[in-house]
Protein backbone atom coordinates (compact mmCIF):
# COMPACT_ATOMS: atom_id res chain seq x y z
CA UNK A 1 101.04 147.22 92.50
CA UNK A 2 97.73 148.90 92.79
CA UNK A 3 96.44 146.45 95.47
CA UNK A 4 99.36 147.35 97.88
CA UNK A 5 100.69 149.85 100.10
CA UNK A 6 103.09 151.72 98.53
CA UNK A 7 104.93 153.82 101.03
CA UNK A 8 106.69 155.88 98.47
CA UNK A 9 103.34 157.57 98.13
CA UNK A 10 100.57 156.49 100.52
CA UNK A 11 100.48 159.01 103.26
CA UNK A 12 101.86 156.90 106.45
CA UNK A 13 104.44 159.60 107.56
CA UNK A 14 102.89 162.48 109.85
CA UNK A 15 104.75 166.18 109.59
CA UNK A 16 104.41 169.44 110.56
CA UNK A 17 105.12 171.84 107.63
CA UNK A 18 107.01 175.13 108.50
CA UNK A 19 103.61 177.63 108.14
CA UNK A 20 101.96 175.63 111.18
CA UNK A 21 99.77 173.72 108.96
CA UNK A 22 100.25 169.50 109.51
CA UNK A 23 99.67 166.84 106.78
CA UNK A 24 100.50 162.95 106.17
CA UNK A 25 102.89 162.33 103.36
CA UNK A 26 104.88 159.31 101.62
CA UNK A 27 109.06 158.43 101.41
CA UNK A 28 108.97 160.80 98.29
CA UNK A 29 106.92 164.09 99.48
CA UNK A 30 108.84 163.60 102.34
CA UNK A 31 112.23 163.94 100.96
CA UNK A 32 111.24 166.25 98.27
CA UNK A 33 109.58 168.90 100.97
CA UNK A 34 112.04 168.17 103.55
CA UNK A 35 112.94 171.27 103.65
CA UNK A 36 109.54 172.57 104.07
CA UNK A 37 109.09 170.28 107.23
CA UNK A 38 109.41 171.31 110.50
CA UNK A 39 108.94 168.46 112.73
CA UNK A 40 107.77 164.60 112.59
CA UNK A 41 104.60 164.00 114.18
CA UNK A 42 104.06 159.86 114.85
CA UNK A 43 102.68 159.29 117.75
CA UNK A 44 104.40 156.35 118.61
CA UNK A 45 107.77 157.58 119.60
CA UNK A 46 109.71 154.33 119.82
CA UNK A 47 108.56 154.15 115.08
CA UNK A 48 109.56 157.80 115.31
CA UNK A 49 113.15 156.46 117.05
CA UNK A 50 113.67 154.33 114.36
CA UNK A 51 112.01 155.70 111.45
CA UNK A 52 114.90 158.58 112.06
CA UNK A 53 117.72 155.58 111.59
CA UNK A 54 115.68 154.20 108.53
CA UNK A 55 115.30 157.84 107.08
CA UNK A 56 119.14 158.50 108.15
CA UNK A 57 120.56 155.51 105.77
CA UNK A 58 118.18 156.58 102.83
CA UNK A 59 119.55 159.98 103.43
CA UNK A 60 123.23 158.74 103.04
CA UNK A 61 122.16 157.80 99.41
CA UNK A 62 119.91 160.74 98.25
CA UNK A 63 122.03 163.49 99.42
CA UNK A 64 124.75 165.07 97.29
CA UNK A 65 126.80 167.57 97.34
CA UNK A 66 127.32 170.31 93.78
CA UNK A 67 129.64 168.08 92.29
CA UNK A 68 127.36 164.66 92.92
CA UNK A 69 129.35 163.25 95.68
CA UNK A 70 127.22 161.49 97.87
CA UNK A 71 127.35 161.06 101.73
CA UNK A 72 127.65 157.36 101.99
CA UNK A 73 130.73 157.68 99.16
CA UNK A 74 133.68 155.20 100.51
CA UNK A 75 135.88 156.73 99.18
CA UNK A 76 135.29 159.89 101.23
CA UNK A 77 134.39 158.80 103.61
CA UNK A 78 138.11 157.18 104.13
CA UNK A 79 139.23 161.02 105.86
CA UNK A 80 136.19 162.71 107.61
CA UNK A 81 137.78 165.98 106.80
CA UNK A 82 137.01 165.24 103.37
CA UNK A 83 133.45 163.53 104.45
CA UNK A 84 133.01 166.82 106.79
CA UNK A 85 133.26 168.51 103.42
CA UNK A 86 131.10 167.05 101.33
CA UNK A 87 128.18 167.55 104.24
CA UNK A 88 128.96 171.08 104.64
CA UNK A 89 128.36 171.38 100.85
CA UNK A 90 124.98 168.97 101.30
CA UNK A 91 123.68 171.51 103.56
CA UNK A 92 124.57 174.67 101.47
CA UNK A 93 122.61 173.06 99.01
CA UNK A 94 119.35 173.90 101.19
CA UNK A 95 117.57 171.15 100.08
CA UNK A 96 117.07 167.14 98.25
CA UNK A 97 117.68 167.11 94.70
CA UNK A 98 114.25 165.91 93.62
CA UNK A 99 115.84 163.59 90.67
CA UNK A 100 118.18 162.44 93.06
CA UNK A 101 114.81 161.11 95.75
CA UNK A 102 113.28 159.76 92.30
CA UNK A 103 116.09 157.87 91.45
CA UNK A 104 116.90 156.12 94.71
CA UNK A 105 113.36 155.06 95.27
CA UNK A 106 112.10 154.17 92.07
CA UNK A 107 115.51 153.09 90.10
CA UNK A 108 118.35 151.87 92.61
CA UNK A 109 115.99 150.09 95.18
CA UNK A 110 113.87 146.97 93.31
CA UNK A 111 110.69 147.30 92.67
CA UNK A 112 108.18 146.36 95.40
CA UNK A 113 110.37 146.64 98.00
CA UNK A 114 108.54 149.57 99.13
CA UNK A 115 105.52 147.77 99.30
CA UNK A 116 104.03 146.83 102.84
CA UNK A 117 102.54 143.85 101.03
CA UNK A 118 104.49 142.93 98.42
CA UNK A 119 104.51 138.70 98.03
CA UNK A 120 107.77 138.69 97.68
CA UNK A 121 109.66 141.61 99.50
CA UNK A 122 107.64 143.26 101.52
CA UNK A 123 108.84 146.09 103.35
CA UNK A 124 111.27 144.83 106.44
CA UNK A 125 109.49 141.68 106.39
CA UNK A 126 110.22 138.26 105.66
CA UNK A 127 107.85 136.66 103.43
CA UNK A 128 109.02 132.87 104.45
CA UNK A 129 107.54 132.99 108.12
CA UNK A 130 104.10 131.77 106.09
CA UNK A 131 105.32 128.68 105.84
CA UNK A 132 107.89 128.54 108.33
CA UNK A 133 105.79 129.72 111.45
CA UNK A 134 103.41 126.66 111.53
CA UNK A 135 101.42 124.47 114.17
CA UNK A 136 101.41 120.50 114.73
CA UNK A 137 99.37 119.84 111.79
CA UNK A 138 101.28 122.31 109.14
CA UNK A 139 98.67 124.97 109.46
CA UNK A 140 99.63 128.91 109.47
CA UNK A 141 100.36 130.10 112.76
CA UNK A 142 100.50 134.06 113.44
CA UNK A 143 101.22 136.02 116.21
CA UNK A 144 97.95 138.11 115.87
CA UNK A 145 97.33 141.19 114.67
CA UNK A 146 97.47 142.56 118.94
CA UNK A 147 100.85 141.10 119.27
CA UNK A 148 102.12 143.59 116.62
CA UNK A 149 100.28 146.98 117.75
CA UNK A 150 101.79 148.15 121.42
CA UNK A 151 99.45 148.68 123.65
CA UNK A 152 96.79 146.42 122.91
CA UNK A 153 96.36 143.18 124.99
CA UNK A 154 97.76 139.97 123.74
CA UNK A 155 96.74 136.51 124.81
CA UNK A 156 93.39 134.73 126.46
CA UNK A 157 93.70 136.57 129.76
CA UNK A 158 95.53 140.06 128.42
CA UNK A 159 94.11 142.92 130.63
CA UNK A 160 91.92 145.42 128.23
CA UNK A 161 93.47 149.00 129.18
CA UNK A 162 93.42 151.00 126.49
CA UNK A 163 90.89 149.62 124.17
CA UNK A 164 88.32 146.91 123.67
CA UNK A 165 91.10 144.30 122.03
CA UNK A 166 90.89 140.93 122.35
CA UNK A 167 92.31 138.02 120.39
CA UNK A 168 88.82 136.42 120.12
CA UNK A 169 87.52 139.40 117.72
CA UNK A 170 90.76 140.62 116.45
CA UNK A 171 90.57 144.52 114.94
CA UNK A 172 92.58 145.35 112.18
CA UNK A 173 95.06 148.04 112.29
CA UNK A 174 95.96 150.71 109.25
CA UNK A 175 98.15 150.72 107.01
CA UNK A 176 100.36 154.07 108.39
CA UNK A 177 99.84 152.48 111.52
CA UNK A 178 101.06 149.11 110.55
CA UNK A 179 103.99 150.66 109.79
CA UNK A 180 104.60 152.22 112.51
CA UNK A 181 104.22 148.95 114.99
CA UNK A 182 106.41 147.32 112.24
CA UNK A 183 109.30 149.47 113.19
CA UNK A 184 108.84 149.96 116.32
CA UNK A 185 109.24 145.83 116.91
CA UNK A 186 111.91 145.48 114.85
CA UNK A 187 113.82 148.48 117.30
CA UNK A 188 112.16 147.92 120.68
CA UNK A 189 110.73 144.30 120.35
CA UNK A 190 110.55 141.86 123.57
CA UNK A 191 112.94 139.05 124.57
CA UNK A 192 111.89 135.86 125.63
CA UNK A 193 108.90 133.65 124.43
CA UNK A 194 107.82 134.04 120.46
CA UNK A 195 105.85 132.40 117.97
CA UNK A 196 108.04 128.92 117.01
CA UNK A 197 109.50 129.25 113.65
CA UNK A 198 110.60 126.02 111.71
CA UNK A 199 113.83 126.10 109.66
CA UNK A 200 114.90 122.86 110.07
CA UNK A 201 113.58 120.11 112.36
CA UNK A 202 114.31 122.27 115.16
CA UNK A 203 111.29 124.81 115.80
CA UNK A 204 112.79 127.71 118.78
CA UNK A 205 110.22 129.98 120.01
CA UNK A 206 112.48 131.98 122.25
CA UNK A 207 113.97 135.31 120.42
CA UNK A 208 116.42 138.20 121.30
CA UNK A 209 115.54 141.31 122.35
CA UNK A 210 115.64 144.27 119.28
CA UNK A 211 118.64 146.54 119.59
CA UNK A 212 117.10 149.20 121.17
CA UNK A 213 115.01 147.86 123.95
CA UNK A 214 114.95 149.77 127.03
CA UNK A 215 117.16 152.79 125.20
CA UNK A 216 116.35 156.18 125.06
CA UNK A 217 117.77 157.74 121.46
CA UNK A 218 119.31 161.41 120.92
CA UNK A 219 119.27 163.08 117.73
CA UNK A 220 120.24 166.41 116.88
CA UNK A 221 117.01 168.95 116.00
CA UNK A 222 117.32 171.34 113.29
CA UNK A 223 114.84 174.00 112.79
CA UNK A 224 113.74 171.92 109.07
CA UNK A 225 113.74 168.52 108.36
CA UNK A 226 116.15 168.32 105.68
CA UNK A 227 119.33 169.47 107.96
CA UNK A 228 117.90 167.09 110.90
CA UNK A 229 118.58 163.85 108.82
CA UNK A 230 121.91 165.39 107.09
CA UNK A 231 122.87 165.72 110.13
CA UNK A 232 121.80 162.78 111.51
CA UNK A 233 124.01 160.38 108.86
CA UNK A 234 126.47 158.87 111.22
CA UNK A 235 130.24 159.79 111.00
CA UNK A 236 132.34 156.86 109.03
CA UNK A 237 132.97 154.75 111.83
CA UNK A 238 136.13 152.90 112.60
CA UNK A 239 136.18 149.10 113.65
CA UNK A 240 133.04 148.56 110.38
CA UNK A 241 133.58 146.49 107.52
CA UNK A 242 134.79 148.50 104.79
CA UNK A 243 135.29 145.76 101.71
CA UNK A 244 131.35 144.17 102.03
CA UNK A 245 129.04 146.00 100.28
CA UNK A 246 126.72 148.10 102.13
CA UNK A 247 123.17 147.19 102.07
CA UNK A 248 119.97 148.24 103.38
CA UNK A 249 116.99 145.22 104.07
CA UNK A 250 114.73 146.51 101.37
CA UNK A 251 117.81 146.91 99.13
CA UNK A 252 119.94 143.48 99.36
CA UNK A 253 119.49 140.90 96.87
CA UNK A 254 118.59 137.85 99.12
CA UNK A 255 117.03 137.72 102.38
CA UNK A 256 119.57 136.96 105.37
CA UNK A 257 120.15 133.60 106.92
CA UNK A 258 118.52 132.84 110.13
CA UNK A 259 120.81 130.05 110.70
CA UNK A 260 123.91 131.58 109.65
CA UNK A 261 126.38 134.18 111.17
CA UNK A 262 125.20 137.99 111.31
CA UNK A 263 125.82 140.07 107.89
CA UNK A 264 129.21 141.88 108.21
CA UNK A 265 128.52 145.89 110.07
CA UNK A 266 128.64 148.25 107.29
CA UNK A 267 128.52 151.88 107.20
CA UNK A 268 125.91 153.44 107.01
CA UNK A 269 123.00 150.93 106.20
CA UNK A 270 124.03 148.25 107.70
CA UNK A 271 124.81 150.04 111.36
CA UNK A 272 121.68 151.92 110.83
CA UNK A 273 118.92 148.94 110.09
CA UNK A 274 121.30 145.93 110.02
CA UNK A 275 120.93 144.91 114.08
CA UNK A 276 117.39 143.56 114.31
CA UNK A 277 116.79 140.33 116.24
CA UNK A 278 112.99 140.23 115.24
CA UNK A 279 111.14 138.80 111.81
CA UNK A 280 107.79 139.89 110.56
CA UNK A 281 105.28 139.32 108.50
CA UNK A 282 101.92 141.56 108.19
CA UNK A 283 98.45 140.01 106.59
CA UNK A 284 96.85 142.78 104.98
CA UNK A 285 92.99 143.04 105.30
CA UNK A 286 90.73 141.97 102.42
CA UNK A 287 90.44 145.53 101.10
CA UNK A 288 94.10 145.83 101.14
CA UNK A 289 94.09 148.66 103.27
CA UNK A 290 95.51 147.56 106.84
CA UNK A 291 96.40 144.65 108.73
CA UNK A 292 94.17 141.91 109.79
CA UNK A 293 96.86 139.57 111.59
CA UNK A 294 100.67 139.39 111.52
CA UNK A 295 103.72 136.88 112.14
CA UNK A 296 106.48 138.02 114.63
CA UNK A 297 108.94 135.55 115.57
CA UNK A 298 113.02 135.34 115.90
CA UNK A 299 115.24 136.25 113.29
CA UNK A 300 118.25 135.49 114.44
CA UNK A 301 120.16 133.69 117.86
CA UNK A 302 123.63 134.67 116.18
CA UNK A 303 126.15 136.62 118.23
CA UNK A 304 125.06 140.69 118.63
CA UNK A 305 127.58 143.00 117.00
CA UNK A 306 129.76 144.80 119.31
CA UNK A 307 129.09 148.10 117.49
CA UNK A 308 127.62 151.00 119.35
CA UNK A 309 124.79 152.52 118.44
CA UNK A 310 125.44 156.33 116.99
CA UNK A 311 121.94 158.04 119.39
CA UNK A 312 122.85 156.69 122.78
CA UNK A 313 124.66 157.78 125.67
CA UNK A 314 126.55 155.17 127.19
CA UNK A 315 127.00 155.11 131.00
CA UNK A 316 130.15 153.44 133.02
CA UNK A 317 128.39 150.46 135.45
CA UNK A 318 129.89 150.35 139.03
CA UNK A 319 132.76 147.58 137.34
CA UNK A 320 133.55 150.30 134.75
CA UNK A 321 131.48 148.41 131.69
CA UNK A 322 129.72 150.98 129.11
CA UNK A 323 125.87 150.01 129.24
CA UNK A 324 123.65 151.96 127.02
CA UNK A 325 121.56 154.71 129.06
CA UNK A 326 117.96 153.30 129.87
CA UNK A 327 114.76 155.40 128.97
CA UNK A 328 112.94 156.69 132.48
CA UNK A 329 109.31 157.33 131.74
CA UNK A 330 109.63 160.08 135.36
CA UNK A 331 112.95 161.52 134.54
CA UNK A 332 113.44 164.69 132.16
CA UNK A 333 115.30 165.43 129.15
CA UNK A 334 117.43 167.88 131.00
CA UNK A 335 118.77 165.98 133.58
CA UNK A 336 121.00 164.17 130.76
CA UNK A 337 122.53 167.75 129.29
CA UNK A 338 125.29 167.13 130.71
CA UNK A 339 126.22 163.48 128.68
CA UNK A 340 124.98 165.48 125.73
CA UNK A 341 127.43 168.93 126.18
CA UNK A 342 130.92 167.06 127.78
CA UNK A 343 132.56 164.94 125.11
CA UNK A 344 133.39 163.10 128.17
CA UNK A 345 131.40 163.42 131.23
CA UNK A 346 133.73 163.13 134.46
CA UNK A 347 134.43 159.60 132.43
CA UNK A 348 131.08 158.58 134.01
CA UNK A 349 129.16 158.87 130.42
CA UNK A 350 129.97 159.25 126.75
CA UNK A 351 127.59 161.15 124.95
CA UNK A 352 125.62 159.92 121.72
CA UNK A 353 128.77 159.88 118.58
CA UNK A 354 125.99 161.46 116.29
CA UNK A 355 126.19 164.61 118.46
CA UNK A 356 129.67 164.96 117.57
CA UNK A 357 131.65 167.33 114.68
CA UNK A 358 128.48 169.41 114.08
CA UNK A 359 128.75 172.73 111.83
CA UNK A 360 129.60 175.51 113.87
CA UNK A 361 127.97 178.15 111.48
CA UNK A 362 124.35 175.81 112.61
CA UNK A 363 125.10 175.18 116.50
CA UNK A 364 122.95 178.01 117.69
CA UNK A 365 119.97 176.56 116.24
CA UNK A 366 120.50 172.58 117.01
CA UNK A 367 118.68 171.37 119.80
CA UNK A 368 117.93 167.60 120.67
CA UNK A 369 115.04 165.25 120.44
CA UNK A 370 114.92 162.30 122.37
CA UNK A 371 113.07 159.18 122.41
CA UNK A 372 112.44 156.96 124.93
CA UNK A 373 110.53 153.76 125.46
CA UNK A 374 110.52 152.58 129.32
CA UNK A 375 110.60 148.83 129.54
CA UNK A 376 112.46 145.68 131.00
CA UNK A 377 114.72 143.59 129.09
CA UNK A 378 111.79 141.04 128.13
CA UNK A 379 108.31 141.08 127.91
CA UNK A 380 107.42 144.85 130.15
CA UNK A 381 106.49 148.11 128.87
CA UNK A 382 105.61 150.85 131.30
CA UNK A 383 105.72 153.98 128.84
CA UNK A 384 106.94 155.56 125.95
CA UNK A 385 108.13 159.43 125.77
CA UNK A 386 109.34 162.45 123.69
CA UNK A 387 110.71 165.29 124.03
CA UNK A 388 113.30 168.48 122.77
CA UNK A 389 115.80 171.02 124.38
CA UNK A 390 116.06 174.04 123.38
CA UNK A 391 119.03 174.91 121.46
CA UNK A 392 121.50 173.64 123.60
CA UNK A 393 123.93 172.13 121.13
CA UNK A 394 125.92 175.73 121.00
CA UNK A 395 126.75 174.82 124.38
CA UNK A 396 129.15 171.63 123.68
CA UNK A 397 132.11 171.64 125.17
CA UNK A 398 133.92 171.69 122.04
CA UNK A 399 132.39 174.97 121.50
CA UNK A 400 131.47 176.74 124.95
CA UNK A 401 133.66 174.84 127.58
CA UNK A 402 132.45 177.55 130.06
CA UNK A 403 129.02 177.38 129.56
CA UNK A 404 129.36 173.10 129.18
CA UNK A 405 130.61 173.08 132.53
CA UNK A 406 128.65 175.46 134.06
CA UNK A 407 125.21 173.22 133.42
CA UNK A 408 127.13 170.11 133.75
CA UNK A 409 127.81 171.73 137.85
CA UNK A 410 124.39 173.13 137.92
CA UNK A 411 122.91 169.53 136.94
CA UNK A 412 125.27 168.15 139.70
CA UNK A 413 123.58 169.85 142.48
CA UNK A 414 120.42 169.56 141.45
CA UNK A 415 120.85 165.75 141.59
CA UNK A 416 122.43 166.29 144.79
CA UNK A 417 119.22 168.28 145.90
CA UNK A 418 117.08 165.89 144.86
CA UNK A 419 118.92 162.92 146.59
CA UNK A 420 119.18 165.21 149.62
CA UNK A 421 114.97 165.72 149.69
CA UNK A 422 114.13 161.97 149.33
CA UNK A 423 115.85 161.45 152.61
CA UNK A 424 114.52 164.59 154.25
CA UNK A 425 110.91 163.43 153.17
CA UNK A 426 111.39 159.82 154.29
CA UNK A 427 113.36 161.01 157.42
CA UNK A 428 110.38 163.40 158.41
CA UNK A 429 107.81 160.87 157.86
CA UNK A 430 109.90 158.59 160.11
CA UNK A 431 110.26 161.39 162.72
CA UNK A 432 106.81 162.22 162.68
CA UNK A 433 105.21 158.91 162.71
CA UNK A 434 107.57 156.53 165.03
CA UNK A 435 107.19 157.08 168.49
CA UNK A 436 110.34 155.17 168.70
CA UNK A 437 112.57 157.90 167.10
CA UNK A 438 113.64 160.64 169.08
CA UNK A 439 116.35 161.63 167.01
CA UNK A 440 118.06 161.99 163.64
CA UNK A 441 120.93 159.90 164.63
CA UNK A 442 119.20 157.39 166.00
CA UNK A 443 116.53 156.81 163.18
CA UNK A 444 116.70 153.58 160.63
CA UNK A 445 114.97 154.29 157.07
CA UNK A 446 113.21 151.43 155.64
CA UNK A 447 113.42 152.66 152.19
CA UNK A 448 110.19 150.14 151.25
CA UNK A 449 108.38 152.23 153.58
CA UNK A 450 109.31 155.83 152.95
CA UNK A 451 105.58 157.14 153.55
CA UNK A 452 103.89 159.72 151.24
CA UNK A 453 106.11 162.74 151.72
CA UNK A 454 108.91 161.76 149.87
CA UNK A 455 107.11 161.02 146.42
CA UNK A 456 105.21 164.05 146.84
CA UNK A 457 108.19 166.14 147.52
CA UNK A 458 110.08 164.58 144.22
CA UNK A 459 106.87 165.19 142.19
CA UNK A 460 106.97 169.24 143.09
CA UNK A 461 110.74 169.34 143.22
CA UNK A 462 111.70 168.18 140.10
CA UNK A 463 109.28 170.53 138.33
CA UNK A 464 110.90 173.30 140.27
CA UNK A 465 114.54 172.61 139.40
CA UNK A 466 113.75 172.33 135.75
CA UNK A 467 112.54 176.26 135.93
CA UNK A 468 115.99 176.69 138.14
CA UNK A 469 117.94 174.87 135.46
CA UNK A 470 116.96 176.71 132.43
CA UNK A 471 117.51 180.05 134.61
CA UNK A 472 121.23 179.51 134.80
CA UNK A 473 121.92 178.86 131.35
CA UNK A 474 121.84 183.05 131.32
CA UNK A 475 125.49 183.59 130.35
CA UNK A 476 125.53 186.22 133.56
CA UNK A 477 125.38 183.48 135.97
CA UNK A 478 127.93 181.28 134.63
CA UNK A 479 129.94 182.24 138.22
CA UNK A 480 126.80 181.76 140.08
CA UNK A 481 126.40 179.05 142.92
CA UNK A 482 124.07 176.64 141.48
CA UNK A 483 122.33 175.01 145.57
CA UNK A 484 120.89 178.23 147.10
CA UNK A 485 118.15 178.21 144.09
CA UNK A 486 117.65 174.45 143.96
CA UNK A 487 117.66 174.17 148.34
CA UNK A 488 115.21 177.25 148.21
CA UNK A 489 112.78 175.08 145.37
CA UNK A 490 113.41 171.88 147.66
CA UNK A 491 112.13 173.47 150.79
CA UNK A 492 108.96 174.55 149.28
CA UNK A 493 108.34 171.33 147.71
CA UNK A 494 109.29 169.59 151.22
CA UNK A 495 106.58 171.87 152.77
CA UNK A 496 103.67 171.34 150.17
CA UNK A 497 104.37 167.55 150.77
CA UNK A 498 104.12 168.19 154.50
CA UNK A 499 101.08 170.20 154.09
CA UNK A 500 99.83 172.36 156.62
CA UNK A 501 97.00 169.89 158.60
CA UNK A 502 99.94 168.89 160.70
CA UNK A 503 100.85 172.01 161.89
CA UNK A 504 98.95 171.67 165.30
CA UNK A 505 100.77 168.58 165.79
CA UNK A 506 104.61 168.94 167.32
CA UNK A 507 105.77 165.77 166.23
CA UNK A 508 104.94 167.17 162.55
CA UNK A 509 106.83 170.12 163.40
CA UNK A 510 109.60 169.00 164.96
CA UNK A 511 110.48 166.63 162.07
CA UNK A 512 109.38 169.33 159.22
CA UNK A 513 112.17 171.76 161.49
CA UNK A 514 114.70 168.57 161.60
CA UNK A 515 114.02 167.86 157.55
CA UNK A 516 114.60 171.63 156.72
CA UNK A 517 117.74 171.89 158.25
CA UNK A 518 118.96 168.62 156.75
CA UNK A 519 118.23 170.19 153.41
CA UNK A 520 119.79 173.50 154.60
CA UNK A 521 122.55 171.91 155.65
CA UNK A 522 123.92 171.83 152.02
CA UNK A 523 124.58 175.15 151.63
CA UNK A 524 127.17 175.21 154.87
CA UNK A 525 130.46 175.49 153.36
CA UNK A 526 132.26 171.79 153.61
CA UNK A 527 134.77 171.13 156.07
């Protein structure tokens, strides 16, 4: 259509090319200069979190091996030696067989599905909330185009933080950045109250949460773009439908019930873009260009499949459940190394399947990217983050047990270090500032009051033990006590929080001398 938004060519997809130089492209440049592309560029990290899933399915159908075996093949995938295989030949290919991106996106997928505005498929929308999202007197209803974009302010009395947006004078929103938002709701959408959609005489306005709210994602980083999403294609999976036919949204045949029972978990589309609990609908502008005002409403209140998702780390709860790691805007990337290296992590974590059965000939150049979107379970959302290791992946235990283990202990203690200075901090504070305690042992912490050391002291200490960290990954000091380092980097951050105005003071003293030897106090050999 030449009055829609054709992301197989409309530049909504930004990349970083492998000479420096950084451009916008479409699905098809995309996949044809994968291998020219060093790095995705969105800004919006949680549409970058699931544009990887969305790319990672299209990827099982474009990429072939020399003989024209395809990744998502069913019958291959039946042994995952013989899956293994074809990948291996994938990559020795180098790159996407141009006729084989062609084909998928203008032959095997329908026309307009593509589209962003197609009338009747639009791209991971559902065309019927037009007349299914109405008020009392049968008149549209939308969301608004603010509910769609994060970030902006939604409602009469939203607060205006980050730009003049209001839902009395609407702005529309861009195309590439429509998209964006689009994915990014359907991943990391809220729980709770929604825009009522009418199916029957029933009319809920109360919706699930997407699948990867409060989640931070892991994928494995290849130096181009074209081995990142080979490698990110999820292993064939056991406990998935095999029989149903696999389909992706913008490539099944009829739209899926919203009254009926979830579509059957199939590898890979399905467990890749098959779990979203959100419908939506964008309004495109009058000159076609962006989005003026959108629908966003429940899609489903059937039962969540049990399946886990291939990019997470899931942690062991206190009753032994597996809950999916939750993204911390103030924690870093490398304090979770160790649920990324250990295939099982003291059997407190298991790390992220995708990181699993890598090449070996490629492991020195993998790192991992993460994505992370801070939030609560409904409505909340305090940040969103990104960032990469270096390549760390030639460190799994599969490959370097020594070296696993080794970072695994060093991450250890500096956890323990950093547990260690909160108390010091609020235990100095308490020392210094409550005439009423004389003594360490008789001293009660009110952890709602800790006082200002002890933030201070985890904002310079963390910092610190990040430089530490990345210091003992030197294969020399794999037999190298991991605390003396870390104490040393916790006592000057203990002391900058301190300060030195104190210093004429002796209760300041006193408790900075009782808070250093607390921290010191790790480094006595135990009893």
């Amino acid at each position: 259509m030449a009055d829609g938004f054709d992301l197989r060519d409309e530049p909504w997809i930004a990349v970083r090319w492998v000479d420096g130089g950084s451009a916008w492209c479409g699905l098809r440049e995309l996949f044809h200069r994968a291998h020219e592309i060093v790095d995705l560029e969105l800004p919006v990290p949680p549409a970058a979190s699931g544009l990887l899933r969305i790319l990672a399915a299209m990827t099982a159908r474009i990429a072939r091996d020399d003989e024209g075996v395809r990744l998502d093949d069913g019958d291959v995938a039946e042994e995952i030696v013989s899956w293994l295989g074809v990948r291996d030949r994938v990559l020795a290919g180098g790159r996407f067989d141009p006729g084989a991106v062609d084909a998928y996106l203008d032959e095997e997928v329908p026309a307009g599905r593509f589209d962003l505005f197609d009338p009747q498929r639009p791209f991971l929308q559902d065309p019927r909330l037009v007349a299914e999202c109405v008020d009392a007197k049968g008149l549209p209803n939308p969301s608004g185009v603010n509910k769609l974009v994060f970030g902006r302010p939604t409602g009469v009395n939203g607060a205006v933080l980050f730009g003049h947006f209001t839902d009395g004078e609407p702005v529309a929103v861009p195309g590439a950045e429509a998209v964006w938002h689009l994915i990014a709701q359907l991943y990391y959408g809220p729980s709770g109250q929604c825009t009522p959609r009418r199916i029957t005489t029933v009319k809920p306005g109360n919706g699930d949460a997407g699948p990867l709210r409060k989640a931070v994602s892991y994928h494995v980083w290849a130096p181009d773009l074209f081995t990142t999403l080979v490698l990110s294609v999820p292993l064939p999976g056991e406990g998935l439908e095999a029989e149903a036919r696999d389909e992706c949204p913008w490539e099944a045949g009829e739209l899926p019930d919203p009254l009926g029972p979830p579509q059957e978990l199939t590898w890979p589309g399905r467990r890749l873009t098959g779990h979203f609990r959100h419908a939506v609908l964008l309004k495109p502008s009058a000159d076609r260009s962006g989005v003026c005002d959108a629908y966003i409403t429940w899609s489903t209140h059937g039962p969540r499949h049990a399946d886990r998702d291939p990019y997470t780390v899931l942690d062991r709860d206190k009753d032994g459940q597996l809950r999916v790691r939750e993204a911390d805007g103030a924690r870093a990337l490398w304090r979770d190394l160790d649920a990324l290296l250990l295939t099982d992590s003291g059997h407190r974590s298991l790390r992220p399947a995708a990181l699993g059965d890598l090449p070996s000939h490629l492991r020195s150049r993998l790192s991992v990217r993460a994505y992370g979107f801070h939030q609560d379970g409904q409505q909340k959302d305090t940040t969103w983050f990104e960032a990469t290791t270096p390549p760390v992946l030639q460190w799994q235990e599969e490959a370097d047990p020594r070296m696993a283990r080794h970072l695994a202990r060093c991450h250890r203690a500096a956890e323990d270090v950093g547990e260690r200075l909160d108390y010091a901090a609020r235990l100095a504070w308490k020392l210094a500032t409550d005439t009423s305690a004389v003594s360490e042992t008789k001293v009660k912490l009110d952890r709602k009051k800790p006082g200002p050391w002890a933030m201070a002291a985890r904002g310079r200490y963390w910092p610190a033990a990040e430089r530490e960290f990345w210091k003992m990954t030197d294969a020399e000091r794999c037999d190298s006590p991991p605390l003396p380092p870390l104490v040393n980097a916790a006592l000057t951050a203990l002391d900058e929080a301190i300060g030195t105005a104190g210093r004429a003071d002796i209760r300041v003293e006193r408790a900075r001398t009782r808070a250093r030897s607390t921290l010191r106090a790790l480094l006595r050999p135990a009893a």
